[in-house]
C-alpha atoms as a PDB file:
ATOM      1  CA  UNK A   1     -15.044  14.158  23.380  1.00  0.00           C
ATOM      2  CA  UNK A   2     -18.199  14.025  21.762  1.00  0.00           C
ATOM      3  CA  UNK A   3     -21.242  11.201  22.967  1.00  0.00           C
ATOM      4  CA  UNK A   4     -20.215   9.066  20.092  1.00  0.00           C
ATOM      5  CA  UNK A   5     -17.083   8.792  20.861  1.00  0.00           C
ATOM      6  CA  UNK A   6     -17.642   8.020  24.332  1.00  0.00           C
ATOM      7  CA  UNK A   7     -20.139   5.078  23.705  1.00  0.00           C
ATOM      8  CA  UNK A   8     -17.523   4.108  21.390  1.00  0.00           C
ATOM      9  CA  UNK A   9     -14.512   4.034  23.818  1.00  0.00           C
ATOM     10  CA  UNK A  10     -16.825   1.963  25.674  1.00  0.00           C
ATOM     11  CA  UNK A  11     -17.514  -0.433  23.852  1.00  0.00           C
ATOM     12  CA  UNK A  12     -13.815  -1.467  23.023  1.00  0.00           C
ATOM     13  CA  UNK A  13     -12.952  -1.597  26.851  1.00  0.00           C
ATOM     14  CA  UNK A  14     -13.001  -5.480  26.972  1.00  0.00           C
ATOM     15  CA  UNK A  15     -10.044  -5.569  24.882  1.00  0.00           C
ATOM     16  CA  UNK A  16      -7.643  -3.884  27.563  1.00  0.00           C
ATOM     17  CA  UNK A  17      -7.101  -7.025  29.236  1.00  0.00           C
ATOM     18  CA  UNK A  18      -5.744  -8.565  26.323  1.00  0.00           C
ATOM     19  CA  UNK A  19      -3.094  -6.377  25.484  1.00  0.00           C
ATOM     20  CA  UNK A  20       0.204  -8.173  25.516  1.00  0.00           C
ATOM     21  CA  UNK A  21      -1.763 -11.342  24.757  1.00  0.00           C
ATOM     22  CA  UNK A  22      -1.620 -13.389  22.100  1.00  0.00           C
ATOM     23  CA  UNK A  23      -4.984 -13.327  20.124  1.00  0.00           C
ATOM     24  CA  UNK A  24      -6.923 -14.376  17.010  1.00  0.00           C
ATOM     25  CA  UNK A  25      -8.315 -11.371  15.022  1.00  0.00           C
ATOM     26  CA  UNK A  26     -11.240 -12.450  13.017  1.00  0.00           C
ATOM     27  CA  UNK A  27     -12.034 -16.652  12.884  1.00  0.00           C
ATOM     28  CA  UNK A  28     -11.125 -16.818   9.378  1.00  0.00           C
ATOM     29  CA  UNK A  29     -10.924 -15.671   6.286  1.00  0.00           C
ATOM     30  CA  UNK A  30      -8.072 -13.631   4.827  1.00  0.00           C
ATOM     31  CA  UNK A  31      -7.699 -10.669   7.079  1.00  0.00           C
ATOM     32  CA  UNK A  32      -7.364 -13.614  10.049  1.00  0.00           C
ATOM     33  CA  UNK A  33      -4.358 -13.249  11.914  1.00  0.00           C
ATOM     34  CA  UNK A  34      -2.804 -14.676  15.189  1.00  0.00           C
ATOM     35  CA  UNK A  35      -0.066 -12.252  17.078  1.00  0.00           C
ATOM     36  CA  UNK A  36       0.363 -10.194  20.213  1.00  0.00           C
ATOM     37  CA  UNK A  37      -2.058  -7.451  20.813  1.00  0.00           C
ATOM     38  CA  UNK A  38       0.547  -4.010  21.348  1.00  0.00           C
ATOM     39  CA  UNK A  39      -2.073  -0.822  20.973  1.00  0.00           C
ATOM     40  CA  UNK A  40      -5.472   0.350  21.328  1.00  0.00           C
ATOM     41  CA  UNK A  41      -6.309   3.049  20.233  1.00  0.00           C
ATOM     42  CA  UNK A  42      -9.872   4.672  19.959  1.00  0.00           C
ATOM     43  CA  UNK A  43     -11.052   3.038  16.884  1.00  0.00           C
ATOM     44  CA  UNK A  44      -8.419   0.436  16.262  1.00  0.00           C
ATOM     45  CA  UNK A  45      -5.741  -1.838  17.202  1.00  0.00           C
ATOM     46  CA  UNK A  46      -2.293  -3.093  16.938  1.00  0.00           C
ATOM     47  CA  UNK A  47      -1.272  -6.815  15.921  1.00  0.00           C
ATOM     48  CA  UNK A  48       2.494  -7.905  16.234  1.00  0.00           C
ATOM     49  CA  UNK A  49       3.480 -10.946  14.057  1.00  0.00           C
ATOM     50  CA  UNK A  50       6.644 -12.182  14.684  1.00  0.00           C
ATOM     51  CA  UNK A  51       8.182 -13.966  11.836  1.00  0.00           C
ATOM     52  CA  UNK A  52      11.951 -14.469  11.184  1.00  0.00           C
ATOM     53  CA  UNK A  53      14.073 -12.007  10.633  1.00  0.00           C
ATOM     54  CA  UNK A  54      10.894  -8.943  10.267  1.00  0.00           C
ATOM     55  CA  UNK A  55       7.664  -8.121  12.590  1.00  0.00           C
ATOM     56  CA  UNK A  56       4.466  -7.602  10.843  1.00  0.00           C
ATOM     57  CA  UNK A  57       2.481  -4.451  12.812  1.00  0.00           C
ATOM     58  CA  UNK A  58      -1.142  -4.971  11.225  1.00  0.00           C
ATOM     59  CA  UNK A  59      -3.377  -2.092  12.253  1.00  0.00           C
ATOM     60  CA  UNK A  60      -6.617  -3.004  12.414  1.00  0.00           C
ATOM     61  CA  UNK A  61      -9.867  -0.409  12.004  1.00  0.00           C
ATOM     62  CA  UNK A  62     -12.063  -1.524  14.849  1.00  0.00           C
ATOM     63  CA  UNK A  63     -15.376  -0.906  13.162  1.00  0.00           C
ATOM     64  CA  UNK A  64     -14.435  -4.189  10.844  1.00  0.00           C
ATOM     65  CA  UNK A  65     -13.128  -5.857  13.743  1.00  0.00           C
ATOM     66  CA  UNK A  66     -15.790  -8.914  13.988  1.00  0.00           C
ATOM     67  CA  UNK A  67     -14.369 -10.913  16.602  1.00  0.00           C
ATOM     68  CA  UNK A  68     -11.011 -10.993  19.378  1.00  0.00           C
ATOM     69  CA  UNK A  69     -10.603 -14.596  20.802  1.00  0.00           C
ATOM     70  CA  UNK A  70      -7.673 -15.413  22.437  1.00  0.00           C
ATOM     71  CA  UNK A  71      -6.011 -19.102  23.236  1.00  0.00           C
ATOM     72  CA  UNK A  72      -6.098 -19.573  27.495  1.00  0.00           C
ATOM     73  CA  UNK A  73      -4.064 -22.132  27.715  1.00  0.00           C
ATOM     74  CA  UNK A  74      -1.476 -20.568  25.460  1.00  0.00           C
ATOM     75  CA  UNK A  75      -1.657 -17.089  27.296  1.00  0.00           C
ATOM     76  CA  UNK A  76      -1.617 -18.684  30.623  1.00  0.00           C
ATOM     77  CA  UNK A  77       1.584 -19.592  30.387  1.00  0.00           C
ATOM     78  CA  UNK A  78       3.086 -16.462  28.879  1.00  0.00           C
ATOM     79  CA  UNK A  79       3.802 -12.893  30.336  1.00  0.00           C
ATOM     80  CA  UNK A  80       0.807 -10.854  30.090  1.00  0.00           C
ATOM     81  CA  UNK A  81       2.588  -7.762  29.653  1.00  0.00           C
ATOM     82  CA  UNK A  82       3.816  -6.411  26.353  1.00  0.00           C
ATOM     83  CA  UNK A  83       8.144  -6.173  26.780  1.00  0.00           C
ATOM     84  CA  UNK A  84       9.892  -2.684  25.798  1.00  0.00           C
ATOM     85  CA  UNK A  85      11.288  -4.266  22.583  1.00  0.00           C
ATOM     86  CA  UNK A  86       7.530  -5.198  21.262  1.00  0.00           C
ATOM     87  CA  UNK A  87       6.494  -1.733  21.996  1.00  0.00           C
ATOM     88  CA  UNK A  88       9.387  -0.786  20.230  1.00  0.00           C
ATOM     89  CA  UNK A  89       8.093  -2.164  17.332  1.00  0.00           C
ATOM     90  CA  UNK A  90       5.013  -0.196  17.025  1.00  0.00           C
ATOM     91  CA  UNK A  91       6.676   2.929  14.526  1.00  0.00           C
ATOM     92  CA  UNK A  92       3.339   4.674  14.625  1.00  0.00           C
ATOM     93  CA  UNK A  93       0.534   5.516  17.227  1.00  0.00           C
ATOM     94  CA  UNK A  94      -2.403   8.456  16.923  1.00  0.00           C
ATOM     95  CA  UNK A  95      -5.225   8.571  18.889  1.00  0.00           C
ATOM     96  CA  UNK A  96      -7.702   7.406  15.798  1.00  0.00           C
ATOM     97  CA  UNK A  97      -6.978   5.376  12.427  1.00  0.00           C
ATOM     98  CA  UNK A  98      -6.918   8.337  10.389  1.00  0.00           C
ATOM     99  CA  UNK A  99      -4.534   9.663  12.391  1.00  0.00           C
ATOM    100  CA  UNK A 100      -2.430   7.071  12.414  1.00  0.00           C
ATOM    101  CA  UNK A 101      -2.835   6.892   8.492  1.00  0.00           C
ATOM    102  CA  UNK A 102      -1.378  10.670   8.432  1.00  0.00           C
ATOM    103  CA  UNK A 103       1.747   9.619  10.172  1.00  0.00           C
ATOM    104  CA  UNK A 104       2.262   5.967   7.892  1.00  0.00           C
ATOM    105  CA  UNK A 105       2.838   8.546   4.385  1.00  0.00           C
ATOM    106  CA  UNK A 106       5.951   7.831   2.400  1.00  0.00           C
ATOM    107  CA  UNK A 107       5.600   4.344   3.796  1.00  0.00           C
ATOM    108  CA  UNK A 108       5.877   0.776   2.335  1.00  0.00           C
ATOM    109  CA  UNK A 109       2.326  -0.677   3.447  1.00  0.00           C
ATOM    110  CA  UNK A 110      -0.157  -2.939   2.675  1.00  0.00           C
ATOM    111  CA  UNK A 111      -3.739  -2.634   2.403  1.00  0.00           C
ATOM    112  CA  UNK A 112      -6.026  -5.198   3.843  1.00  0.00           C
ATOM    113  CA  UNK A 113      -4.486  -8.789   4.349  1.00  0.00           C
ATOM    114  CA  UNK A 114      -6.165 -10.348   1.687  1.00  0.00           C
ATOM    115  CA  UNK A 115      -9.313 -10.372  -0.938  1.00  0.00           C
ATOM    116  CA  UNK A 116     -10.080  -8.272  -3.844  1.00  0.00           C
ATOM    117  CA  UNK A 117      -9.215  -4.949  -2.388  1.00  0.00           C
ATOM    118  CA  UNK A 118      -5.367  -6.418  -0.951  1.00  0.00           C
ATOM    119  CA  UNK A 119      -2.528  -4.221  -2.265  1.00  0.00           C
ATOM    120  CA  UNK A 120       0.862  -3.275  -1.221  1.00  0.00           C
ATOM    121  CA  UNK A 121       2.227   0.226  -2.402  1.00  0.00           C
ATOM    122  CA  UNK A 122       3.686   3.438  -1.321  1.00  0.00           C
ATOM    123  CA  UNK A 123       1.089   5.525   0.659  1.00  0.00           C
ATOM    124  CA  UNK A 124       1.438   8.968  -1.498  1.00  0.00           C
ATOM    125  CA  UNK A 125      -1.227  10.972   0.653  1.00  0.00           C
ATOM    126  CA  UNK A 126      -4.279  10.762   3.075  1.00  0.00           C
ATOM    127  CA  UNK A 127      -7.538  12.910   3.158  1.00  0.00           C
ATOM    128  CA  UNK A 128     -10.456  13.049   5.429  1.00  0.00           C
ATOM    129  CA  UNK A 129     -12.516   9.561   3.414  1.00  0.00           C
ATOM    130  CA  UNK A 130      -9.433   8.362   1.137  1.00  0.00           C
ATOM    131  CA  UNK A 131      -6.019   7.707   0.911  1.00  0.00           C
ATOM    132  CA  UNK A 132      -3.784   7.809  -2.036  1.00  0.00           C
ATOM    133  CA  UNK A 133      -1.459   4.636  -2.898  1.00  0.00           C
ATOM    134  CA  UNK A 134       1.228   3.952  -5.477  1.00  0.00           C
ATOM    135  CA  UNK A 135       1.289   0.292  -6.284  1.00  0.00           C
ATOM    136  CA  UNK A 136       3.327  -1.327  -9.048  1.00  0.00           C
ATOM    137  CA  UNK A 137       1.016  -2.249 -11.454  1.00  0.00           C
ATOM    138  CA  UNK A 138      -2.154  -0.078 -11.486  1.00  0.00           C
ATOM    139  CA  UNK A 139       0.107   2.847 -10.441  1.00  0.00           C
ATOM    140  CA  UNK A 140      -2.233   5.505  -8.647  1.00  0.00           C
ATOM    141  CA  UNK A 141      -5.301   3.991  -6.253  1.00  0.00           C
ATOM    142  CA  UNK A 142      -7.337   5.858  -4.454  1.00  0.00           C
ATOM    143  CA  UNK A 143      -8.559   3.906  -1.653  1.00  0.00           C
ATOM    144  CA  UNK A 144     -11.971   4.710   0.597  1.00  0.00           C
ATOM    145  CA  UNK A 145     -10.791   4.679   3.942  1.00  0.00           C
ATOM    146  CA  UNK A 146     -14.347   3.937   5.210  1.00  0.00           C
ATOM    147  CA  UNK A 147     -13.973   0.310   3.041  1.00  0.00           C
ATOM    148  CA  UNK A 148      -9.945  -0.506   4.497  1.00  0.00           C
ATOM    149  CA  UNK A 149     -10.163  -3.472   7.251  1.00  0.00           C
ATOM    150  CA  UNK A 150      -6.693  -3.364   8.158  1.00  0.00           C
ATOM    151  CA  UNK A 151      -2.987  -1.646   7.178  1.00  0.00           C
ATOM    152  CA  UNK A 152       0.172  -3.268   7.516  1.00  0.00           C
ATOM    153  CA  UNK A 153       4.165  -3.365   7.382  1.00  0.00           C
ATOM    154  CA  UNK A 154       6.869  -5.159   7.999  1.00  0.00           C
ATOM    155  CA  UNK A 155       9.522  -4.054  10.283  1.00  0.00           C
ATOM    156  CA  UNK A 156      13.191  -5.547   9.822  1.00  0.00           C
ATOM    157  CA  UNK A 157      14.830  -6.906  12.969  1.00  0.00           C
ATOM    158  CA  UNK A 158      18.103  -5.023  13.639  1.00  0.00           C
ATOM    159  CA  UNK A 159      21.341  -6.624  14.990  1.00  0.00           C
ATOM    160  CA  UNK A 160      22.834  -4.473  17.596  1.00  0.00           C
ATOM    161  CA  UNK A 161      26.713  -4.491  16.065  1.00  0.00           C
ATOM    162  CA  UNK A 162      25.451  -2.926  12.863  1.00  0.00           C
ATOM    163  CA  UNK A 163      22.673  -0.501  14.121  1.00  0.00           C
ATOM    164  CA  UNK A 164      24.857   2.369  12.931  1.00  0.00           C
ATOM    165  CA  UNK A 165      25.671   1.024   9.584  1.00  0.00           C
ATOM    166  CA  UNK A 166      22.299  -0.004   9.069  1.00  0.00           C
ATOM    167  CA  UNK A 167      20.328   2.881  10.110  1.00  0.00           C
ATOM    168  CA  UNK A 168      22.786   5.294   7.677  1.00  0.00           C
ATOM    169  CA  UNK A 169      21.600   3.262   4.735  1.00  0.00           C
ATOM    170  CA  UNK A 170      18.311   2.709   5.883  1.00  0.00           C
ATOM    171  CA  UNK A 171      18.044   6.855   6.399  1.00  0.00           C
ATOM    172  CA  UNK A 172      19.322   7.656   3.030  1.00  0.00           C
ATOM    173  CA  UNK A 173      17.440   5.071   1.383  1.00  0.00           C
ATOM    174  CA  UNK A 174      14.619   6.827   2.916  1.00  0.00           C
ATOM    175  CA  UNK A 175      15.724  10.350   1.566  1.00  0.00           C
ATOM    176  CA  UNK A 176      16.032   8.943  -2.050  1.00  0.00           C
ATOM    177  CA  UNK A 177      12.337   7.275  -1.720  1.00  0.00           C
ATOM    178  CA  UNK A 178      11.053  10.583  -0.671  1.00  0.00           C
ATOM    179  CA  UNK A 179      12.697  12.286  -3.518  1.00  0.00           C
ATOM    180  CA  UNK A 180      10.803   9.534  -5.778  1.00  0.00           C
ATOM    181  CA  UNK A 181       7.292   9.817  -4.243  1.00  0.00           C
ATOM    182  CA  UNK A 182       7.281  13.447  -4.517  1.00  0.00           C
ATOM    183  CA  UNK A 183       7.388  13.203  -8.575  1.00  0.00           C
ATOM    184  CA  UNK A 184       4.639  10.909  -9.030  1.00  0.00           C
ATOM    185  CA  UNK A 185       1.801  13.273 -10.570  1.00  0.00           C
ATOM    186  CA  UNK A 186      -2.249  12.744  -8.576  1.00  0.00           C
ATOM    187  CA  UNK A 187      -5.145  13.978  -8.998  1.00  0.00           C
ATOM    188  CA  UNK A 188      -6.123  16.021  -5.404  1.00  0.00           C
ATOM    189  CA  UNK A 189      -9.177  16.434  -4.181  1.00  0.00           C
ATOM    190  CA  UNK A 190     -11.289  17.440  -1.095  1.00  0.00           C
ATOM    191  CA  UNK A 191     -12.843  14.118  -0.118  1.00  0.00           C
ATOM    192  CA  UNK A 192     -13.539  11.092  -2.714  1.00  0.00           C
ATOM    193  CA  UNK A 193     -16.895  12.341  -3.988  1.00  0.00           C
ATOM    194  CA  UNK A 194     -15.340  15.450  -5.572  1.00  0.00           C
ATOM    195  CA  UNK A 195     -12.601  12.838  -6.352  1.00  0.00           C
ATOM    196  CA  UNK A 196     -15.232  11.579  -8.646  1.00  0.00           C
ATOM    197  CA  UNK A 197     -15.765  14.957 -10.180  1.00  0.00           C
ATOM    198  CA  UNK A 198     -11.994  15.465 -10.959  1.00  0.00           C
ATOM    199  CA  UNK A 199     -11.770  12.004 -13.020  1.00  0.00           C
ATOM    200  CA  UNK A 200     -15.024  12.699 -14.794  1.00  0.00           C
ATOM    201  CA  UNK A 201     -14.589  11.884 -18.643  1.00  0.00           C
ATOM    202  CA  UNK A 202     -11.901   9.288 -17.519  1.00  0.00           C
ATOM    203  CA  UNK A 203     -11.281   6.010 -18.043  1.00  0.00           C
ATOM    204  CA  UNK A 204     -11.539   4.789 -14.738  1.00  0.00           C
ATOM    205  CA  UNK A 205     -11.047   0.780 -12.855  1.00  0.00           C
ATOM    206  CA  UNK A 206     -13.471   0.468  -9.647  1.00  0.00           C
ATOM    207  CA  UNK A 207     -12.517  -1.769  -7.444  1.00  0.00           C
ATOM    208  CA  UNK A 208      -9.487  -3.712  -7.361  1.00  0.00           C
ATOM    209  CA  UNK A 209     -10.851  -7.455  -8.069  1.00  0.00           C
ATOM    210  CA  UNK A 210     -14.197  -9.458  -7.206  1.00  0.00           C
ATOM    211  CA  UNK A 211     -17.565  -9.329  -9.181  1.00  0.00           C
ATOM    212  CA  UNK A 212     -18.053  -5.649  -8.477  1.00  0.00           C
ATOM    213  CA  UNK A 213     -15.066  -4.504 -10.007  1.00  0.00           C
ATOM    214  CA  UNK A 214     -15.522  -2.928 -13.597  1.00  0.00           C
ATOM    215  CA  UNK A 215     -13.902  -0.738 -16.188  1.00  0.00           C
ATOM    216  CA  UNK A 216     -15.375   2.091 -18.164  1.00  0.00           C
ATOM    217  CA  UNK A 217     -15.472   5.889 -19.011  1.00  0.00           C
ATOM    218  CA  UNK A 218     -16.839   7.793 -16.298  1.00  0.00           C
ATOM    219  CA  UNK A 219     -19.411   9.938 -17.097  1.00  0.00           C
ATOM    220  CA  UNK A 220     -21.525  13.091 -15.222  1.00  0.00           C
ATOM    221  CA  UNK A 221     -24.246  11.602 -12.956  1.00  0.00           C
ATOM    222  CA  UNK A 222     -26.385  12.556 -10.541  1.00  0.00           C
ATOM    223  CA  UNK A 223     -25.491  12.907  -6.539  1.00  0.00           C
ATOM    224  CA  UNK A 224     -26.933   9.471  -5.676  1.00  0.00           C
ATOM    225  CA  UNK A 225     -24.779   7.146  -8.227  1.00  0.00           C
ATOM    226  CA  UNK A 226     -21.683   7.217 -10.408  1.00  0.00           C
ATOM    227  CA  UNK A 227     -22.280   5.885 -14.284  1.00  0.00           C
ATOM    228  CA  UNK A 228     -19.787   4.824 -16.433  1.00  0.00           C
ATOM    229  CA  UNK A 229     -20.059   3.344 -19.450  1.00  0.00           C
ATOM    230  CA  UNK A 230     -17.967   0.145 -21.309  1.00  0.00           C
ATOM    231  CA  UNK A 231     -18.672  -0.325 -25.182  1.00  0.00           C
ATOM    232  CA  UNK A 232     -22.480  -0.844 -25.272  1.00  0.00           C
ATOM    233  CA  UNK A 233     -22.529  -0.978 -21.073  1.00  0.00           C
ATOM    234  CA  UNK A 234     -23.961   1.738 -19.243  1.00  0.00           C
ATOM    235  CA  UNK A 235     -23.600   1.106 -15.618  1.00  0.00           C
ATOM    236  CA  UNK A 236     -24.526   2.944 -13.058  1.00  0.00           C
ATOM    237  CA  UNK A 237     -23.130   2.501  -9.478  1.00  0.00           C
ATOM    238  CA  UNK A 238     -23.730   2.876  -5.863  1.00  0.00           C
ATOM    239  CA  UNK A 239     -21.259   5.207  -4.015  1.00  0.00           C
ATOM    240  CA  UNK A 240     -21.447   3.490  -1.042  1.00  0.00           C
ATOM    241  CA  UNK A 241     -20.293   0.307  -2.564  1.00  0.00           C
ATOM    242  CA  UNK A 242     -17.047   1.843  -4.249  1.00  0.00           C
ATOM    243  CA  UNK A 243     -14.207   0.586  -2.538  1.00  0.00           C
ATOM    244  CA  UNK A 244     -11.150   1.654  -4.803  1.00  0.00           C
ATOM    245  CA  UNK A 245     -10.608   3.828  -8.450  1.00  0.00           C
ATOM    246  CA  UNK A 246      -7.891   4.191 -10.282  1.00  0.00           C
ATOM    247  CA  UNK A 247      -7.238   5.815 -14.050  1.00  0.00           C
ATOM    248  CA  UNK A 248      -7.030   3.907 -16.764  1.00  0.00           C
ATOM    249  CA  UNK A 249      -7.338  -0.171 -17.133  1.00  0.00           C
ATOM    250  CA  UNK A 250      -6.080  -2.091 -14.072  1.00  0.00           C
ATOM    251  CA  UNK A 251      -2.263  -3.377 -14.958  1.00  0.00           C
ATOM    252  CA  UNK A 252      -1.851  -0.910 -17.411  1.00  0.00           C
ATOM    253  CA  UNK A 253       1.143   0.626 -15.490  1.00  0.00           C
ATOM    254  CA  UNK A 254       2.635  -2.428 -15.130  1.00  0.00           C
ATOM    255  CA  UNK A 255       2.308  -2.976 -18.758  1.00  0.00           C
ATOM    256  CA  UNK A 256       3.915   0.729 -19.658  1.00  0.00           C
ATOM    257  CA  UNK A 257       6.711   0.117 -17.486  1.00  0.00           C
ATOM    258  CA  UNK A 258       7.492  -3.542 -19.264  1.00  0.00           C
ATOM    259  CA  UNK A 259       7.007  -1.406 -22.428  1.00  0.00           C
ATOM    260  CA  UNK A 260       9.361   1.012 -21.450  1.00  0.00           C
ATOM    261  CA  UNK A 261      12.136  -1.798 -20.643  1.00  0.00           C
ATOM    262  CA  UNK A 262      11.801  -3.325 -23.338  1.00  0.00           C
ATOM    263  CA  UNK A 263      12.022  -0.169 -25.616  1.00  0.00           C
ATOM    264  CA  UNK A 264      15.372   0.434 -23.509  1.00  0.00           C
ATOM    265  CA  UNK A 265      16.454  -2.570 -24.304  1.00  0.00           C
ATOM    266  CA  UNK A 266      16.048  -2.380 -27.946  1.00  0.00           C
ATOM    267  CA  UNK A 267      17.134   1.368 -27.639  1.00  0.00           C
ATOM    268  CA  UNK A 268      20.730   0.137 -26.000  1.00  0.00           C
ATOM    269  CA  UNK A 269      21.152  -3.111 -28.442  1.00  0.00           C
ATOM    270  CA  UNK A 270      21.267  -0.201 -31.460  1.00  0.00           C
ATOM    271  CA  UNK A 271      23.439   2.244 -29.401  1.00  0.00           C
ATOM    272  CA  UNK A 272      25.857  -1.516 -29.037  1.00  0.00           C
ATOM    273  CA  UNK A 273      25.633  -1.918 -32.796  1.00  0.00           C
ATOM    274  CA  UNK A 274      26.454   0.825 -33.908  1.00  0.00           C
ATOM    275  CA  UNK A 275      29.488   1.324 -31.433  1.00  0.00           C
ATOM    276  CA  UNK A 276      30.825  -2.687 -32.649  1.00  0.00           C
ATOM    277  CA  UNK A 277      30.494  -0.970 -36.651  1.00  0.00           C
ATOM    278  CA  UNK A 278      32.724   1.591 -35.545  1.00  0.00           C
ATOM    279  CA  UNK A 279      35.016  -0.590 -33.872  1.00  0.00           C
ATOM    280  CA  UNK A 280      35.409  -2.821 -36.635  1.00  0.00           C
ATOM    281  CA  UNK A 281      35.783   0.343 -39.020  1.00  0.00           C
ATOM    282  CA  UNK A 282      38.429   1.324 -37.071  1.00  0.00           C
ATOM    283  CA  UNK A 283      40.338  -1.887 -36.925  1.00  0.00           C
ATOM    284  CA  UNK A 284      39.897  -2.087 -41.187  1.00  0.00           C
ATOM    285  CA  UNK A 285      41.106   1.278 -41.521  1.00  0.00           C
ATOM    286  CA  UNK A 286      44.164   0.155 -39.380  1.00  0.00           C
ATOM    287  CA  UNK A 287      44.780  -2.660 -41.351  1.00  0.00           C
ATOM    288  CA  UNK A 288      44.679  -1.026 -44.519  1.00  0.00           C
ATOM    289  CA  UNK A 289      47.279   1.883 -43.826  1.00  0.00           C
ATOM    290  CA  UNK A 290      49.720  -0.613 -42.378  1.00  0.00           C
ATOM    291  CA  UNK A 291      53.065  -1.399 -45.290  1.00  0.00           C
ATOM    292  CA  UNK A 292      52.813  -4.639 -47.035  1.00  0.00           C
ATOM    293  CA  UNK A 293      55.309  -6.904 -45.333  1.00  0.00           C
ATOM    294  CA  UNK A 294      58.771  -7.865 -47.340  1.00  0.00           C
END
């Protein structure tokens, strides 16, 4: 264990007395949530939000972690220890958040709780600075883990008379979204500079939402900012500052898939056509070889 990592250990020790409490992460703002504190980990934590029928598990990365407050009153009256089915519920644990990333691929997740930069996808792949995320409608983002507050999923609550039944389905529904992921088509690189480097010449979308997010062609810069440019736009951008890319406009998958429905659609009506003309050939040709009736 290097220094750093010592001095960092350190300084999250006040949070081990809170673990099974309930607490507040953050005072407000989107990525503020109230639930029961399961993990800690090195460089972030474990939130369980009870709801229903599902539990939320929100992983939070400490380093965005402003504030932990936790009710007194509330947590006076409770058990201060976490039970064996809430530490059930935790499905993954590493000893740092990009570990923990590592052993989340394949899964349904969600990125931050709220804000420009919320998505929920299918986490594709993980790398050193970035992780790779299929979402529905901008198909492909590749995320900077450095800029991701907090990742989170949604566990179902199981009823014990139809664990077995459940987990079959649940298992081969899990083989059949493996089979999926592993045909969607990414660019790979080494860390998200040389990301950069591979979607040079692109059309690229920065950042998923907020003022900072823009649309362009990205072009060869130097090492200290990316350019692209948008019609008569040239703008040039901070690395430090990019949060998200993906190819092409954002929604455009979304749009291509509606396309491709709709082509279906229109594809199917012919094929339906064309089977009613022969039916109704059929039935003249019937009616015309049949004796004239007496």
């Amino acid at each position: 264990m290097t220094k750093n990592e010592s001095n960092k250990n350190e300084h999250y020790e006040f949070l081990k007395p809170l673990m099974g409490r309930t607490v507040t992460i953050y005072r407000k703002g989107p990525e503020s949530k109230t639930g029961k504190l399961v993990d800690i980990q090195s460089d972030y934590l474990a939130l369980a939000l009870e709801e229903e029928q599902n539990i939320s598990v929100i992983y939070y990365c400490l380093h965005h972690v402003q504030s932990v407050s936790e009710n007194v009153k509330e947590n006076s009256i409770q058990q201060l220890q976490t039970t064996s089915r809430e530490q059930k519920q935790i499905i993954a644990q590493a000893n740092d958040f990009k570990g923990l990333l590592t052993q989340l691929v394949k899964s349904h997740i969600k990125v931050n709780q709220g804000g420009p930069e919320s998505k929920k996808g299918v986490l594709l792949d993980t790398t050193d600075d970035y992780i790779v995320l299929f979402t529905e409608d901008d198909g492909v983002v590749f995320y900077c883990i450095d800029h991701i507050k907090s990742i989170s999923l949604e566990i179902k609550v199981e009823n014990r008379q139809n664990n077995l039944e459940e987990e079959t389905s649940n298992e081969q529904g899990a083989e059949q979204n493996a089979l999926e992921v592993d045909k969607i088509y990414y660019v790979q690189a080494q860390n998200f500079r040389s990301l950069f480097n591979h979607l040079t010449n692109s059309w690229v979308s920065i950042n998923r939402g907020g003022p900072e997010a823009v649309e362009g062609v990205l072009v060869p810069g130097s090492e200290d900012y990316y350019t692209l440019v948008n019609n008569d736009e040239i703008i040039r951008l901070n690395p430090y500052h990019i949060k998200s890319i993906s190819c092409g406009p954002k929604g455009l998958f979304k749009t291509n898939e509606v396309n491709e429905e709709k082509n279906k659609g229109v594809v199917k009506n012919v094929e339906e056509k064309k089977e009613e003309k022969k039916e109704e050939k059929k039935k003249d040709q019937k009616q015309s070889k049949k004796p004239p009736s007496m």
